[in-house]
Protein backbone atom coordinates (compact mmCIF):
# COMPACT_ATOMS: atom_id res chain seq x y z
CA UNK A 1 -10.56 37.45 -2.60
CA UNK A 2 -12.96 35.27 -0.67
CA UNK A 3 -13.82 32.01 -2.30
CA UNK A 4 -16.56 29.77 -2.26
CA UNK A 5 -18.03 26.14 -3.94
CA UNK A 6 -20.88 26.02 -6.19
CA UNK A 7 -23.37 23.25 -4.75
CA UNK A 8 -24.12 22.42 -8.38
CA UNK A 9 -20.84 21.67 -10.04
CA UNK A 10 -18.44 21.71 -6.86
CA UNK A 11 -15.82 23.85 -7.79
CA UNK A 12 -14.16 26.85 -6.23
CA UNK A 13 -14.44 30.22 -7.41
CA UNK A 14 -13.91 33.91 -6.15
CA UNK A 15 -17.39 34.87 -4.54
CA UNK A 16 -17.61 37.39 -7.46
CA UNK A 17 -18.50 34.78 -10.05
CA UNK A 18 -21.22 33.24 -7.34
CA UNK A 19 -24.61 34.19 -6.62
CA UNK A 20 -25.47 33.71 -3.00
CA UNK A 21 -28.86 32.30 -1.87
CA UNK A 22 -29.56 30.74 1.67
CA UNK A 23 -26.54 30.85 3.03
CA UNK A 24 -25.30 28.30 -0.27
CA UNK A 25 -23.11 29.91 -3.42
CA UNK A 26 -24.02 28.59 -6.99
CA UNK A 27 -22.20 29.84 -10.66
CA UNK A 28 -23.41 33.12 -12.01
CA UNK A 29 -22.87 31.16 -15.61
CA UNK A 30 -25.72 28.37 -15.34
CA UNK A 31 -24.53 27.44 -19.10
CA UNK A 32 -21.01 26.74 -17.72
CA UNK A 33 -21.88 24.86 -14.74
CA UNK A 34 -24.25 22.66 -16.67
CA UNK A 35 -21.65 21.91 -19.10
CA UNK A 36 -19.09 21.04 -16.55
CA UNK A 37 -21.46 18.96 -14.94
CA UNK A 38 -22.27 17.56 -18.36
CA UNK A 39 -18.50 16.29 -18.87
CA UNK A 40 -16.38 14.07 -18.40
CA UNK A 41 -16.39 12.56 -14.74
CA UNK A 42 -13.75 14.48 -12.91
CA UNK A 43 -13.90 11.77 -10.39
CA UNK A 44 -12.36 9.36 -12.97
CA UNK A 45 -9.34 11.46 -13.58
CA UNK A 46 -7.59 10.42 -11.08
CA UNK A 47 -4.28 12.01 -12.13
CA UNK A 48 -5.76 15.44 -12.49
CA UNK A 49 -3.82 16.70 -10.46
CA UNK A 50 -5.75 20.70 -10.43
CA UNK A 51 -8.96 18.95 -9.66
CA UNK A 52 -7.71 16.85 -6.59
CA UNK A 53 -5.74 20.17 -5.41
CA UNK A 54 -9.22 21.71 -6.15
CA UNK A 55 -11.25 19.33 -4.13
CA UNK A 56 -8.90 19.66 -1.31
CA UNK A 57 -9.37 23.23 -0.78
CA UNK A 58 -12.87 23.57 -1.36
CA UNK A 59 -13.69 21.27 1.51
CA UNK A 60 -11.35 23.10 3.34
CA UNK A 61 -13.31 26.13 3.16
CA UNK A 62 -16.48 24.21 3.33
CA UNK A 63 -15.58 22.68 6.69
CA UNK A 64 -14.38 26.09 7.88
CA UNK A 65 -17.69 27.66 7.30
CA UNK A 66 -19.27 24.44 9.18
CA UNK A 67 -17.30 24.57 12.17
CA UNK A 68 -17.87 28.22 12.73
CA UNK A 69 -21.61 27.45 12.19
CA UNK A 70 -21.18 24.98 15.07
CA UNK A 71 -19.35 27.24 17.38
CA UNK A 72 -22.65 29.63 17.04
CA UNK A 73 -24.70 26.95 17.98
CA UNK A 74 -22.79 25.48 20.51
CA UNK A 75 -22.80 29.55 21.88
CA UNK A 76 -26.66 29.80 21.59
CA UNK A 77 -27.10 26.49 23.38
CA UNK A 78 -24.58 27.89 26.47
CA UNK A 79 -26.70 31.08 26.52
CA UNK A 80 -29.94 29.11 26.75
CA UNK A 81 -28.27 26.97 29.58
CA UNK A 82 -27.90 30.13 32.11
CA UNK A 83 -31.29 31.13 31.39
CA UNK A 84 -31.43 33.85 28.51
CA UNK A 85 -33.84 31.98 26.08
CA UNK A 86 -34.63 33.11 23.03
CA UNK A 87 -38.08 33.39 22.68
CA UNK A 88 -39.69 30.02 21.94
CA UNK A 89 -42.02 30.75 18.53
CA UNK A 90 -45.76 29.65 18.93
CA UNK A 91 -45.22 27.10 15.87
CA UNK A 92 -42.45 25.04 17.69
CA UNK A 93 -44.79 24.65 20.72
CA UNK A 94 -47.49 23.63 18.26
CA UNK A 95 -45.53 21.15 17.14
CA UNK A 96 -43.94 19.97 20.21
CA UNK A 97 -47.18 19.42 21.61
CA UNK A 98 -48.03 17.33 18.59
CA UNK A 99 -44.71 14.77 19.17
CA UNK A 100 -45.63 15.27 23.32
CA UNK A 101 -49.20 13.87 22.63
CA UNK A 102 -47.51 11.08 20.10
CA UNK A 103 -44.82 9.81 22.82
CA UNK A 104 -47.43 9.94 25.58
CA UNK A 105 -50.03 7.48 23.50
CA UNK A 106 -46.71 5.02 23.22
CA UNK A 107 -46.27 4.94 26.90
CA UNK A 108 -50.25 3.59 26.78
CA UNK A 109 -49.06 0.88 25.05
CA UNK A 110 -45.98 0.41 27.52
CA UNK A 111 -47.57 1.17 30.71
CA UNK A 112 -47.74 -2.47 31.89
CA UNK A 113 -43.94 -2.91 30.87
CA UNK A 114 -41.90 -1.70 33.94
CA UNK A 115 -38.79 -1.60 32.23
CA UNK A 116 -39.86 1.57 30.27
CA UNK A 117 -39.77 4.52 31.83
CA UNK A 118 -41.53 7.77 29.68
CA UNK A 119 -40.65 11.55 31.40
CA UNK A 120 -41.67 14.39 30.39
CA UNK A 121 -39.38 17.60 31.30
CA UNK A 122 -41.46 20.61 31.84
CA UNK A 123 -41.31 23.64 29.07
CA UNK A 124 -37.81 24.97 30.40
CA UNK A 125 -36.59 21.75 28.58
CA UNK A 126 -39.24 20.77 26.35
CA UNK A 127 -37.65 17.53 25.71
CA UNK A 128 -39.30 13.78 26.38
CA UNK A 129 -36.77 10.77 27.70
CA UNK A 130 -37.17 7.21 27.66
CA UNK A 131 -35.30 5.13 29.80
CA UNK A 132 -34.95 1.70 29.84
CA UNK A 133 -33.75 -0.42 32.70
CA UNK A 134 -33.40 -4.27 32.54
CA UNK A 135 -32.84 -5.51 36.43
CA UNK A 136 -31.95 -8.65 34.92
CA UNK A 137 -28.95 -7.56 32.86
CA UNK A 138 -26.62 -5.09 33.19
CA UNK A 139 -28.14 -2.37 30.80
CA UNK A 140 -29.81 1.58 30.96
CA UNK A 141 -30.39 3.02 27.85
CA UNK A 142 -31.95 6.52 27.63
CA UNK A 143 -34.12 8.43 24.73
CA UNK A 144 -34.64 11.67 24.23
CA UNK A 145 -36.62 13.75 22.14
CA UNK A 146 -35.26 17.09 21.71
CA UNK A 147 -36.77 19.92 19.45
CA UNK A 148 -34.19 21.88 17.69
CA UNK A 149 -34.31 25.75 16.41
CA UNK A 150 -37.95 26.11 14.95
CA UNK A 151 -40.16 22.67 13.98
CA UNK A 152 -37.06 20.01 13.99
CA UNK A 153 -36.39 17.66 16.03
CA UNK A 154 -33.44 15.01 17.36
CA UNK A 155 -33.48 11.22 18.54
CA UNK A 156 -30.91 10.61 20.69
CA UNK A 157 -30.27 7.32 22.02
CA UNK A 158 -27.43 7.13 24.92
CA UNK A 159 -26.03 4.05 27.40
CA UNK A 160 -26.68 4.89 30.69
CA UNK A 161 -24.70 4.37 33.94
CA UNK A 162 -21.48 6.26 32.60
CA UNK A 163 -19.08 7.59 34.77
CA UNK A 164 -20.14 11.79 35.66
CA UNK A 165 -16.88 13.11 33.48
CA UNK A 166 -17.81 11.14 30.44
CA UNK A 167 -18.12 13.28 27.34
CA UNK A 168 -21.84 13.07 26.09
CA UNK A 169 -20.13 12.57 22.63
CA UNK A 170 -19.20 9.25 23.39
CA UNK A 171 -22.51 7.75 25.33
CA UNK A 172 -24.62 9.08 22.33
CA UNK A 173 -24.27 5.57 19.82
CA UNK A 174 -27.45 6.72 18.07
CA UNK A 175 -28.52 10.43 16.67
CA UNK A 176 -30.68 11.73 14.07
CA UNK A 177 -32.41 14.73 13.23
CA UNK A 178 -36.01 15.72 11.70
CA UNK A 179 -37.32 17.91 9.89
CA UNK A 180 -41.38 18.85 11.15
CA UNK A 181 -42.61 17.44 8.09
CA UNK A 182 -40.96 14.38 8.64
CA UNK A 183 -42.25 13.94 12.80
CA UNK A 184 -43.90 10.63 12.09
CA UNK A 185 -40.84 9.15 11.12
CA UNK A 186 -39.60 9.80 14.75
CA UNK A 187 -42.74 8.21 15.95
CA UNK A 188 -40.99 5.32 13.70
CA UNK A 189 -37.83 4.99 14.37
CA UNK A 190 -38.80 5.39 18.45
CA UNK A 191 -40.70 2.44 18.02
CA UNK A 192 -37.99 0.33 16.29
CA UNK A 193 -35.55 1.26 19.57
CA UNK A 194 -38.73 0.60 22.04
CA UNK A 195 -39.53 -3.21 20.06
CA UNK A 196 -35.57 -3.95 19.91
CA UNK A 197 -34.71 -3.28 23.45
CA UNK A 198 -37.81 -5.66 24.56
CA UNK A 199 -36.91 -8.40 22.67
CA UNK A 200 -34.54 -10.92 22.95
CA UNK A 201 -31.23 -9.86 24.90
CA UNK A 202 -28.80 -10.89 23.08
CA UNK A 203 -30.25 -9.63 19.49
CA UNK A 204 -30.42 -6.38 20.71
CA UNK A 205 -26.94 -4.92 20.25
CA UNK A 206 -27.30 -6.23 16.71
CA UNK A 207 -30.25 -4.73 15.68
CA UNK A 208 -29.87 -1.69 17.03
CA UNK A 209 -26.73 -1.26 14.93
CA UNK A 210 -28.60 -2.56 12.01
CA UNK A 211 -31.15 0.12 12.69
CA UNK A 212 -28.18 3.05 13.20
CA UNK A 213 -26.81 1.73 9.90
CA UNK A 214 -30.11 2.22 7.99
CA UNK A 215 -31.26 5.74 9.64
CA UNK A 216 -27.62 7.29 8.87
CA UNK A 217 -28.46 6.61 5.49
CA UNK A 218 -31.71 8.16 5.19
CA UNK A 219 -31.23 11.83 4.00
CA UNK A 220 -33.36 14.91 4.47
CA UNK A 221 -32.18 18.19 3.51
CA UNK A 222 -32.22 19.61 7.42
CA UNK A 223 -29.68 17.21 7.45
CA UNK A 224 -27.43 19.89 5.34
């Protein structure tokens, strides 16, 4: 029989004794799960050997179930590449035009600054870049504001000037997602990137890692 993990307690158990909800499995016995959750640390028994072997599996099956989420999306994003687009929903172009309208009043405030480059890509896309160029030093840096599936969105910072065949995976050094309700911390954390890459030269690959550091900790549950 199929198994799955409780979200609640972590353990593994035969879908039977789970109750499905969003796509996420919890224990049918709520007095059980509290209990277990109530005990003893299993992370302290260290030679438990059932709970280790339990651990093991579960994320297992957890990461199976992720990975064949991601080969969905990586299909729906190859469909939407030759053209058959699902239809965009009238509340993600509400609230792209919200964070279009927020980027464009930060290129006001860098118009005068050369360097900084703000772009637009027409609805097909419906994603903003930034690029920055520095003529005096060897750097391009590009970010991009790209709506996800409904009202989310990613920052995606990326070194420029790569050669063609380079994997994306390995330009992007900075990524994050948002949830809508969460769009002025974009607004944010675009700012910290814009300030950091104007200042001083050789502070910037430090606090931009400083700054990758802090938003990989920060946790919202479209994260998940």
């Amino acid at each position: 029989m199929e198994t799955k993990n409780c979200i609640y307690c972590g353990r593994t158990f035969d879908v039977d004794r789970l109750l499905e909800k969003a796509g996420t499995y919890r224990c049918k016995d709520e007095n059980d799960c509290l209990e277990y959750q109530a005990g003893e640390d299993p992370a302290d028994s260290i030679e438990d050997a059932d709970y280790i072997s339990a651990v093991v599996k579960s994320s297992l099956a957890e990461a199976t179930r992720r990975i064949a989420a991601y080969k969905d999306a990586k299909k729906d994003q190859s469909k939407s590449s030759m053209g058959d687009r699902v239809e965009i929903s009238q509340e993600s172009i509400d609230e792209f035009t919200w964070m279009k309208s927020a980027v464009e009043a930060l290129a006001l405030e860098y118009k005068e600054n050369k360097k900084f480059v703000f772009q637009y890509h027409e609805p097909k896309d419906r994603e903003y870049t930034i690029s920055f160029n520095d003529p005096d030093h060897p750097l391009h840096i590009a970010v991009r504001i790209d709506p996800r599936d409904g009202s989310s969105y990613s920052l995606i910072a990326a070194r420029g000037e790569t050669a063609d065949n380079t994997d994306p995976l390995y330009r992007e050094f900075i990524y994050k997602s948002y949830p809508g309700s969460q769009r002025e911390d974009l607004i944010q954390d675009l700012s910290v990137i814009l300030i950091a890459l104007d200042g001083e030269k050789e502070l910037i690959s430090g606090l931009l890692n400083e700054f990758r550091m802090e938003i990989e900790t920060r946790y919202y549950h479209s994260d998940e």
